[in-house]
C-alpha atoms as a PDB file:
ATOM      1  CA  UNK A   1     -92.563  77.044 126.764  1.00  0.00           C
ATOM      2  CA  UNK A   2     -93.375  78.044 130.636  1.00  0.00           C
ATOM      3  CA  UNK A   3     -94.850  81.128 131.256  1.00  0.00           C
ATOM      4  CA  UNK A   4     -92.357  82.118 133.936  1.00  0.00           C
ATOM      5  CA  UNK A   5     -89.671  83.570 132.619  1.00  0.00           C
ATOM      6  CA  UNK A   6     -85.643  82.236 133.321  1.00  0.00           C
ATOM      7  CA  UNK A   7     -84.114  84.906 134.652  1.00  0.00           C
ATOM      8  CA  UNK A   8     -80.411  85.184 135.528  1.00  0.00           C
ATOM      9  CA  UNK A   9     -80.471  87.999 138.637  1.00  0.00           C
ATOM     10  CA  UNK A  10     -83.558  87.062 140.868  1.00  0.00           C
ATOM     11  CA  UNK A  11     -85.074  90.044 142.551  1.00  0.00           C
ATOM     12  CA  UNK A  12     -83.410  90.867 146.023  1.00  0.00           C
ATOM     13  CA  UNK A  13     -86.036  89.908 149.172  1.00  0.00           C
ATOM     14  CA  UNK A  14     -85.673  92.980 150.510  1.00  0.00           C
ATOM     15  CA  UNK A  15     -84.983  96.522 148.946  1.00  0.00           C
ATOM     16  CA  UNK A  16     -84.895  97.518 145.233  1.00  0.00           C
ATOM     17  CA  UNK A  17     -82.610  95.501 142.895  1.00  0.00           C
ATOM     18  CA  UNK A  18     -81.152  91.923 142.111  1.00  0.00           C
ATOM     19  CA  UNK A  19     -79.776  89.373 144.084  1.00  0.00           C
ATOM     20  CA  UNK A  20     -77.229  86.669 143.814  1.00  0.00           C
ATOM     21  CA  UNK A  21     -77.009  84.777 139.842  1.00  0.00           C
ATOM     22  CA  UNK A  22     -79.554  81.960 139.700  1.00  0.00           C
ATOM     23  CA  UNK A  23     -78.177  80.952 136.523  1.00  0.00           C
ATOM     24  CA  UNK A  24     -74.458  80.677 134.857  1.00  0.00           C
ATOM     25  CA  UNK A  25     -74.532  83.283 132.477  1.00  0.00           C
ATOM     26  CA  UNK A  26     -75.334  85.855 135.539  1.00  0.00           C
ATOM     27  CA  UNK A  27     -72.158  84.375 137.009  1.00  0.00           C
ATOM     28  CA  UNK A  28     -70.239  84.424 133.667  1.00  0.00           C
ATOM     29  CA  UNK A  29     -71.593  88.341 133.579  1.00  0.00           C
ATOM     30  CA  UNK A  30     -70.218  89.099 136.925  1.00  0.00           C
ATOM     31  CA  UNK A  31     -67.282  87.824 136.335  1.00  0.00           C
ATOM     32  CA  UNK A  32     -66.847  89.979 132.832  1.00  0.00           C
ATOM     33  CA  UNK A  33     -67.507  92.811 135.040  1.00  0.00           C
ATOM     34  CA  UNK A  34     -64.975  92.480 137.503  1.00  0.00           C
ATOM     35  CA  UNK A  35     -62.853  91.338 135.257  1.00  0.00           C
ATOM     36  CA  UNK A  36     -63.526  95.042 133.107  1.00  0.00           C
ATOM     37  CA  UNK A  37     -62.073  96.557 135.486  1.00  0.00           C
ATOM     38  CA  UNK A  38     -58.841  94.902 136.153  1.00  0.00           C
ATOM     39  CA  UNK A  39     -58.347  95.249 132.472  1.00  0.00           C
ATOM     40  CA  UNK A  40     -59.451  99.596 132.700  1.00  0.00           C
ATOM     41  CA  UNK A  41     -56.815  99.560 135.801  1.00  0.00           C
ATOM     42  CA  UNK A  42     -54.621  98.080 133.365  1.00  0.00           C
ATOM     43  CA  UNK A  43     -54.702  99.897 130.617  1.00  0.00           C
ATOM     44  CA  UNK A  44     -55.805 102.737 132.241  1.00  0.00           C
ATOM     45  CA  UNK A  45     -54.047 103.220 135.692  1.00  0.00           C
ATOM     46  CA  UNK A  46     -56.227 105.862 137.822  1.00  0.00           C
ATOM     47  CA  UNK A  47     -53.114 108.155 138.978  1.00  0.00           C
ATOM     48  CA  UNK A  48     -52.104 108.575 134.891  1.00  0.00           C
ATOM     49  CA  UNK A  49     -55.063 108.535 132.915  1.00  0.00           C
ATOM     50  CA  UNK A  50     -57.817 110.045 135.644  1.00  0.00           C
ATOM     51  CA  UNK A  51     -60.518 110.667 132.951  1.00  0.00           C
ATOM     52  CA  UNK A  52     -60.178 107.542 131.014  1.00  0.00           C
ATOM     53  CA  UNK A  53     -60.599 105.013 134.247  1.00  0.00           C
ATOM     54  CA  UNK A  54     -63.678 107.347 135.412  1.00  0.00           C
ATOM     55  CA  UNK A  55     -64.938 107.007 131.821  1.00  0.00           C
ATOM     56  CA  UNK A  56     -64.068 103.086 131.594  1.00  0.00           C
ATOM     57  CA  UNK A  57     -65.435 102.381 134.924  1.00  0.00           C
ATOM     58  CA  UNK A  58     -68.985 104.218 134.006  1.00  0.00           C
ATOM     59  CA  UNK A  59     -68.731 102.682 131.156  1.00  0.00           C
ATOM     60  CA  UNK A  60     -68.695  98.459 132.728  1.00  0.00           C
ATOM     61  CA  UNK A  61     -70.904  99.418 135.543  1.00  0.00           C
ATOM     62  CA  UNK A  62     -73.841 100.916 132.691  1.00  0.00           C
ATOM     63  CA  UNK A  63     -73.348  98.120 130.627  1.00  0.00           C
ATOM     64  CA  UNK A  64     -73.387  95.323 133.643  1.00  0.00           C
ATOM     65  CA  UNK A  65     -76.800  97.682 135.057  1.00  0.00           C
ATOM     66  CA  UNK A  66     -78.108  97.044 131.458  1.00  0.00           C
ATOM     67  CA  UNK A  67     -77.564  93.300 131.290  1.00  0.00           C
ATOM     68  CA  UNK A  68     -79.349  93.075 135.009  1.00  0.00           C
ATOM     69  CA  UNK A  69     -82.008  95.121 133.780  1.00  0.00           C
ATOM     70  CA  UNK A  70     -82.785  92.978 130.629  1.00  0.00           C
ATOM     71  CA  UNK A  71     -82.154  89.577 132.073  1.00  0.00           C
ATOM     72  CA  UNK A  72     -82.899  89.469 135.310  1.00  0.00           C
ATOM     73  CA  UNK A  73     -86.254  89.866 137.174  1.00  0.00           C
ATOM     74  CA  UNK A  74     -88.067  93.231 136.970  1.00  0.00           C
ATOM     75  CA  UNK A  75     -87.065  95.263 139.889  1.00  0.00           C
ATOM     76  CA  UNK A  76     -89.171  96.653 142.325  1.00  0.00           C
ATOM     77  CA  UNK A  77     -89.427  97.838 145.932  1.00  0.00           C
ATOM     78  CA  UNK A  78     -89.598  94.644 148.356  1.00  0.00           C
ATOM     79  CA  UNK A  79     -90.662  93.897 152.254  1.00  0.00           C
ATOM     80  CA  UNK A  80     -89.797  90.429 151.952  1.00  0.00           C
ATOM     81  CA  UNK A  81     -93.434  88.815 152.633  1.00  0.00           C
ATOM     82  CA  UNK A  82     -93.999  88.533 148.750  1.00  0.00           C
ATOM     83  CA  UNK A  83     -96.244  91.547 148.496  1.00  0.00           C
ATOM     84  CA  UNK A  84     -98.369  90.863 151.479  1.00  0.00           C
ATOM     85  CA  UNK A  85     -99.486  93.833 153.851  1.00  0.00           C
ATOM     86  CA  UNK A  86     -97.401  94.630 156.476  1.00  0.00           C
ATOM     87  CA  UNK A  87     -98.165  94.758 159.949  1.00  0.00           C
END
């Protein structure tokens, strides 16, 4: 076992957050999530059922925050020169 850890959503270069899937299962999750809401348009069309496609959106976008949080790299402000000073 390494002691660098796999993770599925690298941290971003720049800014706070995740970047691009490094790994299929971040891909795979990505696609669930866009595919989440398709399926909450569906069954849940925006003009009809207001509340319900707020709720259903919240719902996939805490649940996709969640999966970046626990698989991907811990997130952090970044300058882009891998924690070197700036200048």
């Amino acid at each position: 076992m390494s002691g660098e850890k796999d993770y599925w959503f690298p941290a971003k270069k720049y800014g706070w957050g995740w970047g691009i899937p490094t790994r299929w299962q971040g891909w795979f999750v990505i696609a669930a999530y866009v595919v989440s809401f398709a399926l909450i348009k569906w069954f849940f069309p925006p003009g009809i059922h207001t509340g319900e496609f707020v709720a259903g959106i919240f719902v996939a976008s805490g649940i996709f925050v969640a999966v970046c949080w626990l698989k991907g790299e811990p997130p952090k402000w970044r300058w882009g020169d891998d924690g070197q000073s700036r200048q």
